[in-house]
Protein backbone atom coordinates (compact mmCIF):
# COMPACT_ATOMS: atom_id res chain seq x y z
CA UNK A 1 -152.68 -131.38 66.05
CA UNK A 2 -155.90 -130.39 67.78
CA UNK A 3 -157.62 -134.33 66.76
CA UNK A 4 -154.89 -135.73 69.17
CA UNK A 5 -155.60 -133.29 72.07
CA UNK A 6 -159.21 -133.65 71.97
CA UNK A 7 -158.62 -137.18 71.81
CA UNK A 8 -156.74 -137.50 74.97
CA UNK A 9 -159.56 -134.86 77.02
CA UNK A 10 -162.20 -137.19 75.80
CA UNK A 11 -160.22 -140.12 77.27
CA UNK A 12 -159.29 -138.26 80.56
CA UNK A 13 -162.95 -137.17 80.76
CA UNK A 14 -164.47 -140.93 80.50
CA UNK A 15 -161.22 -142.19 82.88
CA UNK A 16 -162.67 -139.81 85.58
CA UNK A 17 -166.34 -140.63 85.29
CA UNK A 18 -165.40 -144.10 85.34
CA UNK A 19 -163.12 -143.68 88.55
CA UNK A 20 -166.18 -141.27 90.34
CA UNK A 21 -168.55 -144.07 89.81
CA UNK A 22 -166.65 -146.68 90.94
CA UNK A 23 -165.92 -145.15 94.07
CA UNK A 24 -169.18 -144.19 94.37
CA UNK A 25 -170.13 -148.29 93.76
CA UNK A 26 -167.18 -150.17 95.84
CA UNK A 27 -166.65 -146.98 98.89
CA UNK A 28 -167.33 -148.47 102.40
CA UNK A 29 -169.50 -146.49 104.19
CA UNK A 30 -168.60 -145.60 107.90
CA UNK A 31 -170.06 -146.96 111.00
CA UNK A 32 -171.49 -143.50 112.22
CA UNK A 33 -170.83 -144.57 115.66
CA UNK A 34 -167.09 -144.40 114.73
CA UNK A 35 -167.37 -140.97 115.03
CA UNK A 36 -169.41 -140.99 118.23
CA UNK A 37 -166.94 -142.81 120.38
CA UNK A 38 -164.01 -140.24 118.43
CA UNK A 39 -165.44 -137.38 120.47
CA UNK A 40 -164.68 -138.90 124.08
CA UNK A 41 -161.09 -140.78 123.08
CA UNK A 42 -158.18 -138.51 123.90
CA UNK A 43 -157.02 -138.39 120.09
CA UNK A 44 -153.28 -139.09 121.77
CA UNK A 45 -152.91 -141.94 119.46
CA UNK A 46 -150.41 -143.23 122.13
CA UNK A 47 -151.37 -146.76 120.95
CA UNK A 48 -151.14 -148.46 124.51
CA UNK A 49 -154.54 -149.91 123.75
CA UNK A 50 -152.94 -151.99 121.19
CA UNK A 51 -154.79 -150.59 118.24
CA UNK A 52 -152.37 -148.58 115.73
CA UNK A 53 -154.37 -144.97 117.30
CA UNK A 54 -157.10 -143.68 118.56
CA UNK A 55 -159.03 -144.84 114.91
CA UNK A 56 -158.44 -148.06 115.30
CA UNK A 57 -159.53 -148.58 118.89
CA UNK A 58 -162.71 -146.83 117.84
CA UNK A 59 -163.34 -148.83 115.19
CA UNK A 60 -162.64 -152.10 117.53
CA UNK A 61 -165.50 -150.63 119.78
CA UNK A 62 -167.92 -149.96 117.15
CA UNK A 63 -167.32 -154.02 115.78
CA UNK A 64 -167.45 -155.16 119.38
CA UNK A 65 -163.97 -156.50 119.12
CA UNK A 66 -163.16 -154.06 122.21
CA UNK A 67 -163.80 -152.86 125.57
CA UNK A 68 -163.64 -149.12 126.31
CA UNK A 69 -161.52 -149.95 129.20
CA UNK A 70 -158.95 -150.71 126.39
CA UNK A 71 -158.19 -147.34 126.73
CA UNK A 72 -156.63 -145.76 130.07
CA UNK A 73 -156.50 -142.13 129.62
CA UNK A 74 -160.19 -142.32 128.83
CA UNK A 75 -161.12 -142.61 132.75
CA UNK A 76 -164.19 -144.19 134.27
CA UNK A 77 -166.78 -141.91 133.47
CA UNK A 78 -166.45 -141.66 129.49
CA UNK A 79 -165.77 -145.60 129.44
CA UNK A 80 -169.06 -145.53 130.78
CA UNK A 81 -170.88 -143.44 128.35
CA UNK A 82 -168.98 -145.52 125.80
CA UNK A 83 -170.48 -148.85 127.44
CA UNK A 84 -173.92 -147.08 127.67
CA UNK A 85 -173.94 -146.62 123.80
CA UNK A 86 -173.88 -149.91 123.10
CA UNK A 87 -176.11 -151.29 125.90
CA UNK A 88 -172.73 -152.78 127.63
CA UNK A 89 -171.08 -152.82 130.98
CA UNK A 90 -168.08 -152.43 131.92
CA UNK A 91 -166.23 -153.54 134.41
CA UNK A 92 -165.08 -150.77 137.11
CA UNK A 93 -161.02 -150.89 137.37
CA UNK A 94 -159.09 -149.00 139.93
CA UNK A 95 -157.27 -145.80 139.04
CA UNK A 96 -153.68 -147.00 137.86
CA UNK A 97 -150.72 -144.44 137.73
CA UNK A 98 -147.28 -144.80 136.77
CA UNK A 99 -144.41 -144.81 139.48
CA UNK A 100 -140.92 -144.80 139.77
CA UNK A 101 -139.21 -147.61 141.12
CA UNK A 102 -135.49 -146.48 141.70
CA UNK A 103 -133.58 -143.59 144.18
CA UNK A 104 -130.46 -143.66 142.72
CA UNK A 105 -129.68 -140.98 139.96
CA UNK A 106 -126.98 -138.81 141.40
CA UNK A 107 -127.08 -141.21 144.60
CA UNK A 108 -125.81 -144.28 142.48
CA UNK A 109 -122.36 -145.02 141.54
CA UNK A 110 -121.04 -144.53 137.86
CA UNK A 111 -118.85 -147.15 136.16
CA UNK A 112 -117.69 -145.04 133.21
CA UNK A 113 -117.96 -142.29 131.59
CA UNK A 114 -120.77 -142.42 129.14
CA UNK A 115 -120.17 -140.42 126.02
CA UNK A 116 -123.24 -141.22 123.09
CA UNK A 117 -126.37 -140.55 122.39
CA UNK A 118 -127.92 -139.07 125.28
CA UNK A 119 -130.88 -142.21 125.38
CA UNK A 120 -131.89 -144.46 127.92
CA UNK A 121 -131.80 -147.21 125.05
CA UNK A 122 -128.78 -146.46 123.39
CA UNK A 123 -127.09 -146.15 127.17
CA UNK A 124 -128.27 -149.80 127.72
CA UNK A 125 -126.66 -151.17 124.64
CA UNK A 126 -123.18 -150.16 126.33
CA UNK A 127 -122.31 -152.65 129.01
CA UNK A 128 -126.15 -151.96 129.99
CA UNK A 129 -125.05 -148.64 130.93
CA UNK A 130 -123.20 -146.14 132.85
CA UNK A 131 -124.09 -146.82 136.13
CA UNK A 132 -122.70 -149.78 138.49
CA UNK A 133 -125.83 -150.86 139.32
CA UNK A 134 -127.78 -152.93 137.45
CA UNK A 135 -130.84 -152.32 137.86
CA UNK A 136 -131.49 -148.45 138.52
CA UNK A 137 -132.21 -145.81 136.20
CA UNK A 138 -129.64 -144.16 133.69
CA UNK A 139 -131.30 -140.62 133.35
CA UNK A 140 -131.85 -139.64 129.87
CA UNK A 141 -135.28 -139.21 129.85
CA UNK A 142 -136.63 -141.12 127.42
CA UNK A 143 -139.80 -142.24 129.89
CA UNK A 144 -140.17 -138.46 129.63
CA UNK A 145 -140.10 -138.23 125.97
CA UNK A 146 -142.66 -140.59 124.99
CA UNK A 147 -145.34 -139.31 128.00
CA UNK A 148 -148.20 -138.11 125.42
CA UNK A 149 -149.92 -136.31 128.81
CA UNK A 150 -146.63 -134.48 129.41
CA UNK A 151 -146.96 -136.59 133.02
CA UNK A 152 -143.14 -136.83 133.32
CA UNK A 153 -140.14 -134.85 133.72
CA UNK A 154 -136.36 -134.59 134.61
CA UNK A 155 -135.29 -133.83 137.99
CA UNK A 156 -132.06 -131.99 136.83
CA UNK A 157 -130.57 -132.23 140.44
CA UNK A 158 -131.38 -136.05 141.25
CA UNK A 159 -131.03 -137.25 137.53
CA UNK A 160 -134.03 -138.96 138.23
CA UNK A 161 -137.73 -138.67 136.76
CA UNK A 162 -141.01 -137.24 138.48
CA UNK A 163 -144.00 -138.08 137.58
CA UNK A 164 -146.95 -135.78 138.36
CA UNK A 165 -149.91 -138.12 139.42
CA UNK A 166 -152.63 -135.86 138.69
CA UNK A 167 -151.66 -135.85 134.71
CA UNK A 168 -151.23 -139.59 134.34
CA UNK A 169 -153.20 -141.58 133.08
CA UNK A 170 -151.82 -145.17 133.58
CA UNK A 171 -151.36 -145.77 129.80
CA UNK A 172 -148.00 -147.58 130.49
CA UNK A 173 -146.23 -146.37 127.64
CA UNK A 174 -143.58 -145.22 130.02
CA UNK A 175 -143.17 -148.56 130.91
CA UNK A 176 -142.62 -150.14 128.07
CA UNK A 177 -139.96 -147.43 126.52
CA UNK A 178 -138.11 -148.01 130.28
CA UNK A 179 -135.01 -150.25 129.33
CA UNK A 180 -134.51 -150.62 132.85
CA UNK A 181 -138.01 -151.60 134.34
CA UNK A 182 -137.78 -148.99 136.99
CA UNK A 183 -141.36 -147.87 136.31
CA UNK A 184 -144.44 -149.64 137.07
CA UNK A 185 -148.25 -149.14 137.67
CA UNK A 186 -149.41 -148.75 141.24
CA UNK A 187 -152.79 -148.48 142.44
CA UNK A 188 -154.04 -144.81 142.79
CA UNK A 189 -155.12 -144.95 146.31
CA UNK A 190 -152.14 -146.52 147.66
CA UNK A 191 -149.24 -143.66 148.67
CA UNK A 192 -146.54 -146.08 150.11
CA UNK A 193 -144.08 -147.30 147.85
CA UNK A 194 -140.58 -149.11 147.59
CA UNK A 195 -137.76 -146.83 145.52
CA UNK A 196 -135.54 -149.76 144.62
CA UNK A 197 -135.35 -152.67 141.87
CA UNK A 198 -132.17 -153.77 142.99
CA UNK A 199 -132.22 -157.69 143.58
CA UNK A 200 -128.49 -157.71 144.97
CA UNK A 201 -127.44 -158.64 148.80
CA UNK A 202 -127.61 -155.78 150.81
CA UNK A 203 -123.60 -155.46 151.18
CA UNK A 204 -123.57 -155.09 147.08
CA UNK A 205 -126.02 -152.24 147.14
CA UNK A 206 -124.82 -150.09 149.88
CA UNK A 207 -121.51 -150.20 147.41
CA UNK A 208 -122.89 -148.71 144.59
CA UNK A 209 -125.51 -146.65 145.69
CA UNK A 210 -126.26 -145.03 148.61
CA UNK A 211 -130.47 -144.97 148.38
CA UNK A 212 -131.11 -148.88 147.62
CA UNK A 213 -132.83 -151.72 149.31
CA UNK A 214 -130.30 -153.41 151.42
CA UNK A 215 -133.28 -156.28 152.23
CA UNK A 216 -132.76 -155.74 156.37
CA UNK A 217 -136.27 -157.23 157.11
CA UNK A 218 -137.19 -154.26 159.13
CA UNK A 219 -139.93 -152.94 157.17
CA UNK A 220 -141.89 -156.58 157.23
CA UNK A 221 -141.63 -157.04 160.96
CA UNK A 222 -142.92 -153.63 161.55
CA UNK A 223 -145.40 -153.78 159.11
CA UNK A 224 -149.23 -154.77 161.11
CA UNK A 225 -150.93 -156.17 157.89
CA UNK A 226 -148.23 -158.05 156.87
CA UNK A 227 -148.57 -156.23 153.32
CA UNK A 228 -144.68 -155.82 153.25
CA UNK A 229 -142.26 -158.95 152.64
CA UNK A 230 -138.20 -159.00 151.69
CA UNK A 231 -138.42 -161.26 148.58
CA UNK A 232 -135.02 -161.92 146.42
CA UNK A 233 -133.37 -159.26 149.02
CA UNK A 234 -136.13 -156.72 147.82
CA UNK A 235 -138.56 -155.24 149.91
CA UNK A 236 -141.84 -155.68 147.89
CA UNK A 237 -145.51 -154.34 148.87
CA UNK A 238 -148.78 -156.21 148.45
CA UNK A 239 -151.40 -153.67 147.80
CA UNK A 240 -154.28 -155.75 148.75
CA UNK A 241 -153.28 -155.75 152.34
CA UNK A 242 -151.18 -152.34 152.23
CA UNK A 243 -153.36 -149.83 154.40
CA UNK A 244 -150.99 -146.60 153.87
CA UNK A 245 -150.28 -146.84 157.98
CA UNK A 246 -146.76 -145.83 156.91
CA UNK A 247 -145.23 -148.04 159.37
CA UNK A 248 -142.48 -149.24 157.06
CA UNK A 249 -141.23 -145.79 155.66
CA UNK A 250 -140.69 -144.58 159.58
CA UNK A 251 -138.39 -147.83 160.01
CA UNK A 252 -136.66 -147.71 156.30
CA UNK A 253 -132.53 -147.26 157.51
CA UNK A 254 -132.00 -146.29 153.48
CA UNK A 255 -134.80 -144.09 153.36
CA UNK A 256 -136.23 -145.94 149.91
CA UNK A 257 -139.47 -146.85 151.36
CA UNK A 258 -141.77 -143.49 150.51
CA UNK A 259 -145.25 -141.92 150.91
CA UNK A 260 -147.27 -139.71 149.74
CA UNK A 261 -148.90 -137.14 152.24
């Protein structure tokens, strides 16, 4: 009885000598530097970069298969210190936040009664939701759910989502979970923007929702830079001629054309 059990220690014994020295052979030693750049990513693992988390972007770096700018929440200043690191530059990019492209929410028409799962998503799948227009935004949040900065929330009164400018970070998750497309990337530094993705005539949109673009032209003739034009009946801004005058939101007869003070 005890030949057997010494038999089988012996053999677990050797199996975990053998087992420590071959990982000790075969391991793959870490790029120190990994570790370096770990320290000034946001550990978010949001994967907007691409890379599967915040490891894998670092990694990507360290192999020069990257660019800190790959990573938006990072900001300017630690990209830098990234670049410096490895004798590169970068490439300054202006400061990119998320913004919400839609004024409808309680303002915008309902074509049924939606009853399931309370997600934007899962909304969509139904006749592309609850709401008679097309294009605007069905409230459930989920923009709001996947926000790793907590950058987002619910209006409960409009239906509609804020975003708080100073916590984003541009990472454009938001975007992508969106089944709508109601939420784009603007430029930091520009305050005016248009609160409508609605591409239907005018007399379609003042049916089904009483804040949308109905494409009366006002805004570009007003506009002194010419940074405004009514394309596909929807007032869209070009921010390299957009000077925030403001000109355009005084003129707006729907009130969708807004800016920041």
């Amino acid at each position: 009885m005890l030949a057997p059990i010494l038999t089988l220690s012996i053999l677990g014994l050797l199996f975990g000598i053998g087992l420590a020295l071959f990982f000790k052979i075969f391991q793959t030693k870490e790029d120190p530097r990994i570790a370096q750049i770990l320290e000034f990513l946001p550990g978010a693992n949001c994967g907007a970069c691409g890379f599967a988390g915040c490891f894998g972007l670092a990694q990507a770096i360290a192999e020069g298969k990257a660019s800190p700018t790959r990573c938006a929440p990072l900001g300017l200043e630690k990209q830098k210190k990234i670049a410096e690191m490895f004798g590169i530059k970068i490439e300054e990019k202006t400061r990119l936040v998320a913004t919400l492209i839609c004024n409808g929410g309680i303002k915008a028409e309902d074509k049924f009664v939606y009853q399931g799962i309370e997600t934007c998503f899962s909304a969509n799948l139904l006749h592309g939701g609850q709401k008679t227009c097309p294009y605007g935004c069905l409230g459930f949040g989920d923009c709001v759910k996947v926000c790793p900065f907590g950058a987002i929330y619910m209006d409960k009164e409009k239906k509609l989502p804020v975003i708080i400018e100073e916590k984003c970070t541009g990472c454009g998750l938001c975007i992508k979970t969106c089944p709508k497309k109601i939420l784009t990337l603007r430029p930091a530094d520009k305050k005016v923007y248009v609160m409508c993705n609605s591409i239907d005539k005018g007399a379609l949109v003042n049916k089904y929702c009483k804040s949308g673009c109905i494409g009366c032209y006002k805004c570009e003739k007003v506009c002194p830079s010419e940074a405004i034009h009514v394309k596909n009946n929807l007032a869209v801004i070009d921010y390299e001629k957009c000077t925030n005058c403001g000109e355009c939101v005084k003129v707006c007869p729907t009130k969708v054309i807004m800016q920041i003070i």
